[in-house]
C-alpha atoms as a PDB file:
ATOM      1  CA  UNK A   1     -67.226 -29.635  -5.353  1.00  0.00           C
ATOM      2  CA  UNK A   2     -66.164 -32.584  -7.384  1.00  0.00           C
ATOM      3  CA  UNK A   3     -68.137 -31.524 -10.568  1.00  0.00           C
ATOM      4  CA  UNK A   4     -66.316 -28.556 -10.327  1.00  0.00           C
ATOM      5  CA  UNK A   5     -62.879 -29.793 -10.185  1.00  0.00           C
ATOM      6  CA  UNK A   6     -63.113 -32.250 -12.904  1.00  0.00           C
ATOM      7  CA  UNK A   7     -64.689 -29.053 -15.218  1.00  0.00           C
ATOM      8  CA  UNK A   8     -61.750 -27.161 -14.885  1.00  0.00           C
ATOM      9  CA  UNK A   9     -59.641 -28.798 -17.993  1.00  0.00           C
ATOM     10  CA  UNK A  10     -63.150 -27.413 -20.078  1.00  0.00           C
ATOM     11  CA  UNK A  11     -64.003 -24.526 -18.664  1.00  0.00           C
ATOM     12  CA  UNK A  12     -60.191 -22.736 -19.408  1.00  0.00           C
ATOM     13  CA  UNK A  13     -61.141 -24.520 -23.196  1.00  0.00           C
ATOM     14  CA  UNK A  14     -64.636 -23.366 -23.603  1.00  0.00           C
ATOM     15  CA  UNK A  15     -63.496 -19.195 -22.001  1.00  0.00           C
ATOM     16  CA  UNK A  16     -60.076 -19.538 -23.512  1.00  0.00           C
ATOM     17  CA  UNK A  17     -60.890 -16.768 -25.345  1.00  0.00           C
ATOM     18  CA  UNK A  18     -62.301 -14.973 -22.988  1.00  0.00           C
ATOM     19  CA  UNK A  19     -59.490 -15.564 -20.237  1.00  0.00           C
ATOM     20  CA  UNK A  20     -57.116 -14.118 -22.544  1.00  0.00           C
ATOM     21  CA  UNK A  21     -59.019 -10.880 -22.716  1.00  0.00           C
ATOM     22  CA  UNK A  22     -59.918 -10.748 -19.495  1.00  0.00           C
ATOM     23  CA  UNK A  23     -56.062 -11.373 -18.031  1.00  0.00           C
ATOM     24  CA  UNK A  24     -54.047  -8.531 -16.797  1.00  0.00           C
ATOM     25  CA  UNK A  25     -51.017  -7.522 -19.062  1.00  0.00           C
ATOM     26  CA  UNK A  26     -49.611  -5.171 -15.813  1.00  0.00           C
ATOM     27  CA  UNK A  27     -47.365  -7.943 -14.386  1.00  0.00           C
ATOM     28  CA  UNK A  28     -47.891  -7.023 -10.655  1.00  0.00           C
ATOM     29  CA  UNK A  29     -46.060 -10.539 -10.207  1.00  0.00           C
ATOM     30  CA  UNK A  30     -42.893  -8.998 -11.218  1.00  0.00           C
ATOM     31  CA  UNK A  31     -40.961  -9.015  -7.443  1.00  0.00           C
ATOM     32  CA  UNK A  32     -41.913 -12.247  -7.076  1.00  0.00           C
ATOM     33  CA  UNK A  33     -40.684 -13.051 -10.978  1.00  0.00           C
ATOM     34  CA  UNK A  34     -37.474 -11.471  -9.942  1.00  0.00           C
ATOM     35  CA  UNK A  35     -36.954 -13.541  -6.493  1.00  0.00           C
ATOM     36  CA  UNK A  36     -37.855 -16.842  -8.795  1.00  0.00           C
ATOM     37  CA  UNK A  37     -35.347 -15.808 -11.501  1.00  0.00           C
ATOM     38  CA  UNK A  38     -32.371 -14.684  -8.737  1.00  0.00           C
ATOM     39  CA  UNK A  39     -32.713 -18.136  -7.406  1.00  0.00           C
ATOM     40  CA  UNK A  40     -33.451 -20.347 -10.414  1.00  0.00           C
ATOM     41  CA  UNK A  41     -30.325 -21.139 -12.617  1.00  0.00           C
ATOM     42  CA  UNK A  42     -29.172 -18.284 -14.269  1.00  0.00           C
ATOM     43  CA  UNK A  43     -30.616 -17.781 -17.907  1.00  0.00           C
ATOM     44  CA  UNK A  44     -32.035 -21.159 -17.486  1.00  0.00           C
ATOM     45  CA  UNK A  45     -34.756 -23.116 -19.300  1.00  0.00           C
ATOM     46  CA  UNK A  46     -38.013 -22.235 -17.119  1.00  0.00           C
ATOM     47  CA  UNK A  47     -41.190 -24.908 -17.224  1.00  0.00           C
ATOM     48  CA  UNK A  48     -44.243 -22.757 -16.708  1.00  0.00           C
ATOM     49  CA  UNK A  49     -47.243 -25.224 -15.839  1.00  0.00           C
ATOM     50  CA  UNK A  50     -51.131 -23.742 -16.638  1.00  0.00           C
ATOM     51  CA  UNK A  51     -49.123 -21.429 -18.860  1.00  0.00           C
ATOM     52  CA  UNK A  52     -53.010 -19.887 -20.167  1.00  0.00           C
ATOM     53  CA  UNK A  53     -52.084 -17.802 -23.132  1.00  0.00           C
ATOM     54  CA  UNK A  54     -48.468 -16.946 -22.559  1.00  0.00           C
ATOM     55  CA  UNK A  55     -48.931 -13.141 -21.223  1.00  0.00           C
ATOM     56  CA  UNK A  56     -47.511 -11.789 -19.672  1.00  0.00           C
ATOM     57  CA  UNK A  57     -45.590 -14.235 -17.359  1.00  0.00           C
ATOM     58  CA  UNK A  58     -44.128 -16.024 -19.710  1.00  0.00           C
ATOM     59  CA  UNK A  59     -43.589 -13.145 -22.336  1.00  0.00           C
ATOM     60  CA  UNK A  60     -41.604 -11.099 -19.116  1.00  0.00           C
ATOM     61  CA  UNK A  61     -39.631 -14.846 -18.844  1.00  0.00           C
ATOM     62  CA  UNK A  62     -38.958 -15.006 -22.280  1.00  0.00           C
ATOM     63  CA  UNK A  63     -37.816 -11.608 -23.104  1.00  0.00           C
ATOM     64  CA  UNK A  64     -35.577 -11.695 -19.865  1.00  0.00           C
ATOM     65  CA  UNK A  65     -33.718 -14.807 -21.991  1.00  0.00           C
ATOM     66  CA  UNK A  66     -34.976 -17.586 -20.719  1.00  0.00           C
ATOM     67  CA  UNK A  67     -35.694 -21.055 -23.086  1.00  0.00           C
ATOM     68  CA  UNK A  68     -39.230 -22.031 -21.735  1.00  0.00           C
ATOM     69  CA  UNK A  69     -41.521 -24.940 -22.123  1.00  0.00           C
ATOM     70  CA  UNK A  70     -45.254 -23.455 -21.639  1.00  0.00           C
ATOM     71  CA  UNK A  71     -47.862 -26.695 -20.905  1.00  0.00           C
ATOM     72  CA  UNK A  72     -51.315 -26.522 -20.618  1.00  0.00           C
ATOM     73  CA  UNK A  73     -54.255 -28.596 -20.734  1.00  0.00           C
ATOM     74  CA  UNK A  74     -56.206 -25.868 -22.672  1.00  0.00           C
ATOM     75  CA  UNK A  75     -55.584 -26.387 -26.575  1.00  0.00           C
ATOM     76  CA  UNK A  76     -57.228 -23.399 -27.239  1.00  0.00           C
ATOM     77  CA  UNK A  77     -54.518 -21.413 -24.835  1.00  0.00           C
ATOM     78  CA  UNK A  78     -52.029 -22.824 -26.186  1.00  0.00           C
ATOM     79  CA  UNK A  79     -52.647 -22.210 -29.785  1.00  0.00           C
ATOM     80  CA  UNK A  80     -52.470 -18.660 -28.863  1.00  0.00           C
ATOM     81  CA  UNK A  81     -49.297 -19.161 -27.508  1.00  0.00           C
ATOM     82  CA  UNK A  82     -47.733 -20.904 -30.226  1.00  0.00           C
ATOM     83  CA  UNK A  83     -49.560 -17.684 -32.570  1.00  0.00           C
ATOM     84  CA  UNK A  84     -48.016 -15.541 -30.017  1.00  0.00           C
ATOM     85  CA  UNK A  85     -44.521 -16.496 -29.210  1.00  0.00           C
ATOM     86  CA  UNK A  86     -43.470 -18.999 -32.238  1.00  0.00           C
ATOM     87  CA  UNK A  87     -40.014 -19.606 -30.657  1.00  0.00           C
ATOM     88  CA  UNK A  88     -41.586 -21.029 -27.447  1.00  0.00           C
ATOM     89  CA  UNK A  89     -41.958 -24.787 -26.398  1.00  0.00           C
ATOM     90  CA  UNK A  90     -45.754 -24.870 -25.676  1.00  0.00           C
ATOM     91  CA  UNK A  91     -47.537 -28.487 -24.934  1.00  0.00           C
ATOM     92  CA  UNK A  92     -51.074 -29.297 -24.392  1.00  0.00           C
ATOM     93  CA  UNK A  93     -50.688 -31.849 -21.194  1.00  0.00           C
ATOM     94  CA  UNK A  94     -51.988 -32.216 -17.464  1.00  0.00           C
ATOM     95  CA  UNK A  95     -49.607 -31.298 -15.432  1.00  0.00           C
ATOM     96  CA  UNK A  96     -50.331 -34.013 -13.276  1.00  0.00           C
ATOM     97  CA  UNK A  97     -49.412 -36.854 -15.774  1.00  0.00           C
ATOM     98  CA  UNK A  98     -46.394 -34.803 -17.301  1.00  0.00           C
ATOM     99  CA  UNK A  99     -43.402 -36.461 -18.191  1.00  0.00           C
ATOM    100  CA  UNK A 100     -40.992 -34.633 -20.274  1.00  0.00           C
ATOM    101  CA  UNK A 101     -37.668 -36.820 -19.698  1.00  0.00           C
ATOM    102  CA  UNK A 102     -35.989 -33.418 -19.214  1.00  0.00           C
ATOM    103  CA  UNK A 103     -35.249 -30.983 -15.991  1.00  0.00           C
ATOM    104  CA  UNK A 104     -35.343 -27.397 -15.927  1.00  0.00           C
ATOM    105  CA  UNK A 105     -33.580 -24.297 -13.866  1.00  0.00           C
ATOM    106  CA  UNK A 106     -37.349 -23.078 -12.620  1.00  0.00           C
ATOM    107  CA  UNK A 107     -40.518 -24.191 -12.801  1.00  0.00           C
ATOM    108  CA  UNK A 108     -43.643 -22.364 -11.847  1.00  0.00           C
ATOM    109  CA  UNK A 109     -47.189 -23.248 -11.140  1.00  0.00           C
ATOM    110  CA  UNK A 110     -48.817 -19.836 -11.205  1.00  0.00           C
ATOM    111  CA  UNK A 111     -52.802 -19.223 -10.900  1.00  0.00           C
ATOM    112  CA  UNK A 112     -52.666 -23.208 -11.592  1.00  0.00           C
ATOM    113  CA  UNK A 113     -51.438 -25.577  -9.014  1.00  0.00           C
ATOM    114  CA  UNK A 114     -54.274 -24.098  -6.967  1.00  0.00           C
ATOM    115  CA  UNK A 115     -57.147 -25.446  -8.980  1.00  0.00           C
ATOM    116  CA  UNK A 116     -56.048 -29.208  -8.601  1.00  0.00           C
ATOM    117  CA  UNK A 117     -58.006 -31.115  -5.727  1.00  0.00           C
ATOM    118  CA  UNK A 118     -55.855 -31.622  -2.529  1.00  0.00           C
ATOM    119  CA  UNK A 119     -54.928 -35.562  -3.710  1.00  0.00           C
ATOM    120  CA  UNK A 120     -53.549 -34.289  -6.651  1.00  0.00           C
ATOM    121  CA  UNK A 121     -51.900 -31.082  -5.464  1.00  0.00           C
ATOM    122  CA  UNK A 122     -50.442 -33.859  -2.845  1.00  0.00           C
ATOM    123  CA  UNK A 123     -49.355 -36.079  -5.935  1.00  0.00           C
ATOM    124  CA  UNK A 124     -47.748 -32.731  -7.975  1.00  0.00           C
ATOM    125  CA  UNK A 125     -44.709 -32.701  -5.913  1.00  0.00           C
ATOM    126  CA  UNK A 126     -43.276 -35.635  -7.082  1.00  0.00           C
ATOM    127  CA  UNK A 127     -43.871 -34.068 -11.041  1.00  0.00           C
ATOM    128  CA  UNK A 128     -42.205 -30.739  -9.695  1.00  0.00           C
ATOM    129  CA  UNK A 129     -39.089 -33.122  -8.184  1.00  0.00           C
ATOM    130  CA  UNK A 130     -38.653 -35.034 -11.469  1.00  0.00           C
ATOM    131  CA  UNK A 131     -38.794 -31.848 -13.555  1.00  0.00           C
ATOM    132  CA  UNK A 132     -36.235 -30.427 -11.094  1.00  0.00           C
ATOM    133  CA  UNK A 133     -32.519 -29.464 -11.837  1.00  0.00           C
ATOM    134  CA  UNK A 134     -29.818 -29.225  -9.104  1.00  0.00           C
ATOM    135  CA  UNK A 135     -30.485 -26.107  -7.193  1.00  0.00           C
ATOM    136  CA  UNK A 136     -33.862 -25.651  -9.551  1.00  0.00           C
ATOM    137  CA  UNK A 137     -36.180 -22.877  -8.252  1.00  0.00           C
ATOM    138  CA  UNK A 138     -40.198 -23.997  -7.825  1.00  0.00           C
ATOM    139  CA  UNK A 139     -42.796 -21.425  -7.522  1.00  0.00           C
ATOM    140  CA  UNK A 140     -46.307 -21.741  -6.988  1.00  0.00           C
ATOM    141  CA  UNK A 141     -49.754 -20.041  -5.605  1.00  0.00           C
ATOM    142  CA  UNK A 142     -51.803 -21.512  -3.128  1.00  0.00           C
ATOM    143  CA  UNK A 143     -54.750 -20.793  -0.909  1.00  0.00           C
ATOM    144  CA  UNK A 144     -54.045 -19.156   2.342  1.00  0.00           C
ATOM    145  CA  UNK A 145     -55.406 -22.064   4.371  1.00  0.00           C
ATOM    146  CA  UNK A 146     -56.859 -25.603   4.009  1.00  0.00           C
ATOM    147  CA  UNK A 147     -59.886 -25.733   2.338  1.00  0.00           C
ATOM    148  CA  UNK A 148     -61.881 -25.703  -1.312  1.00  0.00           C
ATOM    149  CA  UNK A 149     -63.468 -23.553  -2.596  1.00  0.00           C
ATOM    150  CA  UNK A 150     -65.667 -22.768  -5.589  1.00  0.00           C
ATOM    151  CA  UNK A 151     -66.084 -19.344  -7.420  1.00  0.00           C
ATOM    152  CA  UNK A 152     -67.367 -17.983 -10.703  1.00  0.00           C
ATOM    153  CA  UNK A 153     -66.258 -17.405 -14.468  1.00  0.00           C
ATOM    154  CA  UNK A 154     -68.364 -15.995 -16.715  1.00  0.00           C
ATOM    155  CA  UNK A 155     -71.388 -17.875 -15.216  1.00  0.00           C
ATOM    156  CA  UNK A 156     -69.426 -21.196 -14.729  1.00  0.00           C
ATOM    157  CA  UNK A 157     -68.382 -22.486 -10.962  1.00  0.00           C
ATOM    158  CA  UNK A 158     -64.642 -22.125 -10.908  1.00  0.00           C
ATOM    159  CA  UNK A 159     -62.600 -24.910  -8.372  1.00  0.00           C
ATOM    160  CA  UNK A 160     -59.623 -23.834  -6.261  1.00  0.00           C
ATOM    161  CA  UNK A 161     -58.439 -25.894  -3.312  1.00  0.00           C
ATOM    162  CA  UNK A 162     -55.376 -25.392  -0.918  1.00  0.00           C
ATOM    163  CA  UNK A 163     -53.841 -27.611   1.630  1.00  0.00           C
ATOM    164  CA  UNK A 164     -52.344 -26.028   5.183  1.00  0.00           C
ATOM    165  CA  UNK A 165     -48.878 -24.610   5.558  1.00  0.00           C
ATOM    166  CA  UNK A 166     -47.657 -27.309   7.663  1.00  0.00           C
ATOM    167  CA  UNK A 167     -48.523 -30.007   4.697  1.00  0.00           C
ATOM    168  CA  UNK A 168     -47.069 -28.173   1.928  1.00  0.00           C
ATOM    169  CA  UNK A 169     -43.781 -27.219   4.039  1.00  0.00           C
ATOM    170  CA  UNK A 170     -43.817 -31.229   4.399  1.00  0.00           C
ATOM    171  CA  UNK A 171     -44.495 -31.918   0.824  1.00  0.00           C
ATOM    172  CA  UNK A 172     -41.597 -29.554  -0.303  1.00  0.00           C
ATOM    173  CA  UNK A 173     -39.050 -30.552   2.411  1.00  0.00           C
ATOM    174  CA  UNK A 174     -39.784 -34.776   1.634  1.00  0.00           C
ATOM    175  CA  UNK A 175     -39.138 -34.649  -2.534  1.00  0.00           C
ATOM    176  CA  UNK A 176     -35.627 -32.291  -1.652  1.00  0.00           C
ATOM    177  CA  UNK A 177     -37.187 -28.442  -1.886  1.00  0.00           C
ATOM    178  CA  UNK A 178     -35.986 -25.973   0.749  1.00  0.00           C
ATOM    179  CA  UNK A 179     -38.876 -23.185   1.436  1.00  0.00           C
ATOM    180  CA  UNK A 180     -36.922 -19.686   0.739  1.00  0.00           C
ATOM    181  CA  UNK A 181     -40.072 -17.762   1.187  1.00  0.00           C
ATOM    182  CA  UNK A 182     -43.691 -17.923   1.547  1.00  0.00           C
ATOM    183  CA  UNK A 183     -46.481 -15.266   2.298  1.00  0.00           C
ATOM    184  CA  UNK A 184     -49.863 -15.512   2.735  1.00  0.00           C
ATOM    185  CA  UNK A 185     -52.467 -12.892   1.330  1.00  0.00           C
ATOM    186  CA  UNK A 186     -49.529 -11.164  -0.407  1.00  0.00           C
ATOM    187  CA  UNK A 187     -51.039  -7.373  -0.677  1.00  0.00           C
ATOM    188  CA  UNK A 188     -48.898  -6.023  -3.189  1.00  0.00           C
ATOM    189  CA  UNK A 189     -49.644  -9.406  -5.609  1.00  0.00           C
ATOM    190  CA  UNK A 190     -53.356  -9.049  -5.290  1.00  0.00           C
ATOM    191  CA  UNK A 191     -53.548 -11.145  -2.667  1.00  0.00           C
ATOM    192  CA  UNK A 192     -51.969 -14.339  -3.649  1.00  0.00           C
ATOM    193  CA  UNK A 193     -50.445 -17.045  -0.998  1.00  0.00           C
ATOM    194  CA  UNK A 194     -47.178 -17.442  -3.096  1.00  0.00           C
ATOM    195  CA  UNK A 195     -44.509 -20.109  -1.983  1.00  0.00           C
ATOM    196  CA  UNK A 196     -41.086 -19.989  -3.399  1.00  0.00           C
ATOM    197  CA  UNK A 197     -38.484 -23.111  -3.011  1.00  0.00           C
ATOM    198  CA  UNK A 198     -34.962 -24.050  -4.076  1.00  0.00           C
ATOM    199  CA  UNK A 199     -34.350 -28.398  -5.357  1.00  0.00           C
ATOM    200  CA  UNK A 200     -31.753 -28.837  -3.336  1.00  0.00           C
ATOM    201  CA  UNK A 201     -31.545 -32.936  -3.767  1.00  0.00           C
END
């Protein structure tokens, strides 16, 4: 399991182009994209976290008029980003050592958070807080239940981990988020546990 986690930063490198072939361009987040977007600041900047190679989420967020920051710790992905969408903010980081010195309407974690191991996921909530405006929205994907597992890309083991509802409800409510909604196994998404949270601090 460990192995696997700490591979993650190189395997989105080494399948960067790959991953950018192989991602959907159909945007069956979009519901969701609209809930974050009703309750993040209006037109606001947006910090998209594991932003891979910008499409589509970030190309629907951009074209709906928001100023966003992309980070990722793939410099690969975000090369094609910055090729992509030259007006964008895009930064090669871990998002769990990010410090920007700046706070934004909305920030989402999506298809990212989830690959952290549950210490760092745990830690991440104090990075969403200090990225956090007044009345900021957070979004991120999650497993449906406590646990870790490991998968496969392209022949490599791929590392996802979640923590339990009751945690992350705790996690949001102690660094100032309110939950607005949350559902598990999310049929018309694919199947993503999606949780969706206002800064309220």
């Amino acid at each position: 399991m460990r192995k696997a986690a700490d591979d993650i930063i190189a395997l989105y490198e080494r399948h960067a182009e790959d991953y950018a072939r192989d991602r959907g361009r159909s945007l069956m987040e979009r519901e969701w994209l609209a809930a974050f977007r009703e309750a993040a600041s209006p037109n606001g900047p947006i910090l998209d976290l594991g932003c891979g190679c910008g499409e589509p989420i970030a190309q629907h967020l951009i074209e709906a008029g928001h100023a966003l920051t992309g980070v990722d710790s793939s410099a690969s992905l975000v090369a094609l980003c910055r090729k992509r969408f030259p007006n964008g903010d895009w930064r090669v980081a871990d998002m769990r050592r990010l410090d920007l010195g700046r706070r934004f309407g909305g920030i989402l974690a999506w298809d990212s958070f989830f690959h952290l191991p549950p210490a760092d996921q745990r830690a991440m909530f104090a990075v969403f807080r200090d990225h956090a405006a007044p009345g900021a929205a957070l979004m991120f994907t999650s497993g449906p239940s406590a646990g870790e597992v490991v998968g496969e890309y392209r022949g490599d083991p791929l590392y996802h981990a979640s923590l339990d509802r009751t945690e992350y409800e705790g996690l949001l409510a102690g660094h100032g988020f309110r939950v607005l909604r949350h559902l598990a196994d999310d049929p018309s998404c694919g199947g993503h546990t999606v949780w969706l949270a206002r800064f309220e601090n």
